[in-house]
Protein backbone atom coordinates (compact mmCIF):
# COMPACT_ATOMS: atom_id res chain seq x y z
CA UNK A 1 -81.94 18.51 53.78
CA UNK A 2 -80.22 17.85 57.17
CA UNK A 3 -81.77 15.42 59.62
CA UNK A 4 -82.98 17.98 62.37
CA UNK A 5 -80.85 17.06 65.56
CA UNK A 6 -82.60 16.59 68.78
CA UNK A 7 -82.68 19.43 70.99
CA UNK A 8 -80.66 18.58 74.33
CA UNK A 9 -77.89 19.82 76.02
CA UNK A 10 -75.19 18.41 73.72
CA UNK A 11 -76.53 20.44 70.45
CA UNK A 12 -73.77 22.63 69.32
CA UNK A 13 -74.83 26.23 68.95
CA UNK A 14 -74.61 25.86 65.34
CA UNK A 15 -76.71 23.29 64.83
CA UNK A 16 -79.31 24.96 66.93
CA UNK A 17 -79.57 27.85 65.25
CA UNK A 18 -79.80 25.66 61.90
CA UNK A 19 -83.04 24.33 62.40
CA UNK A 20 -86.65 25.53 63.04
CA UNK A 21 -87.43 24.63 66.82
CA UNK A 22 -91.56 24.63 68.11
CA UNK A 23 -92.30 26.94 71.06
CA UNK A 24 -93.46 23.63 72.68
CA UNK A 25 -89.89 21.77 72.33
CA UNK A 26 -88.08 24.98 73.58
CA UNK A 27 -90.64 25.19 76.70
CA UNK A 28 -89.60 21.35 77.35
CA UNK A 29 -86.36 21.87 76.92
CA UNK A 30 -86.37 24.63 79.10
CA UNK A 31 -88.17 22.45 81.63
CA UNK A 32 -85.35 19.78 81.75
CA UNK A 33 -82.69 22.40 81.78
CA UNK A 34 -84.59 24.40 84.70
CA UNK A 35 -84.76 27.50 83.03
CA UNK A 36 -87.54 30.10 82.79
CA UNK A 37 -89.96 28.73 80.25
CA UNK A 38 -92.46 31.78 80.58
CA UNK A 39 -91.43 33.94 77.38
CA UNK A 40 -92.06 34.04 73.70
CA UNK A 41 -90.25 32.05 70.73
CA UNK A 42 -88.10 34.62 70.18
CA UNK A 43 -86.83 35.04 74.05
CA UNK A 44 -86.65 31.36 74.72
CA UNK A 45 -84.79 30.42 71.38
CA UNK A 46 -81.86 33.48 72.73
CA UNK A 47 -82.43 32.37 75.98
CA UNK A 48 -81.08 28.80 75.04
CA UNK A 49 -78.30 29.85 72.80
């Protein structure tokens, strides 16, 4: 198994989508990127990609 990257703006869309991401590390990356953070898994994961 892969080494899960770490989730920042530099993660290629592929990689992203590779790996299992936390509602909690999507809500701080949202955070960081200024974003809205106030949605589901689901929404925030296709709002990132």
């Amino acid at each position: 198994m892969d080494k899960r990257p770490e989730l920042t703006r530099n993660i290629s869309n592929k990689d992203f989508k590779e790996f299992y991401w936390y509602k909690k590390e999507l809500i701080e990356f949202c955070c960081v990127e200024k974003l809205d953070r106030q949605a589901g898994q689901i929404d925030l994961t296709n709002r990132i990609e």
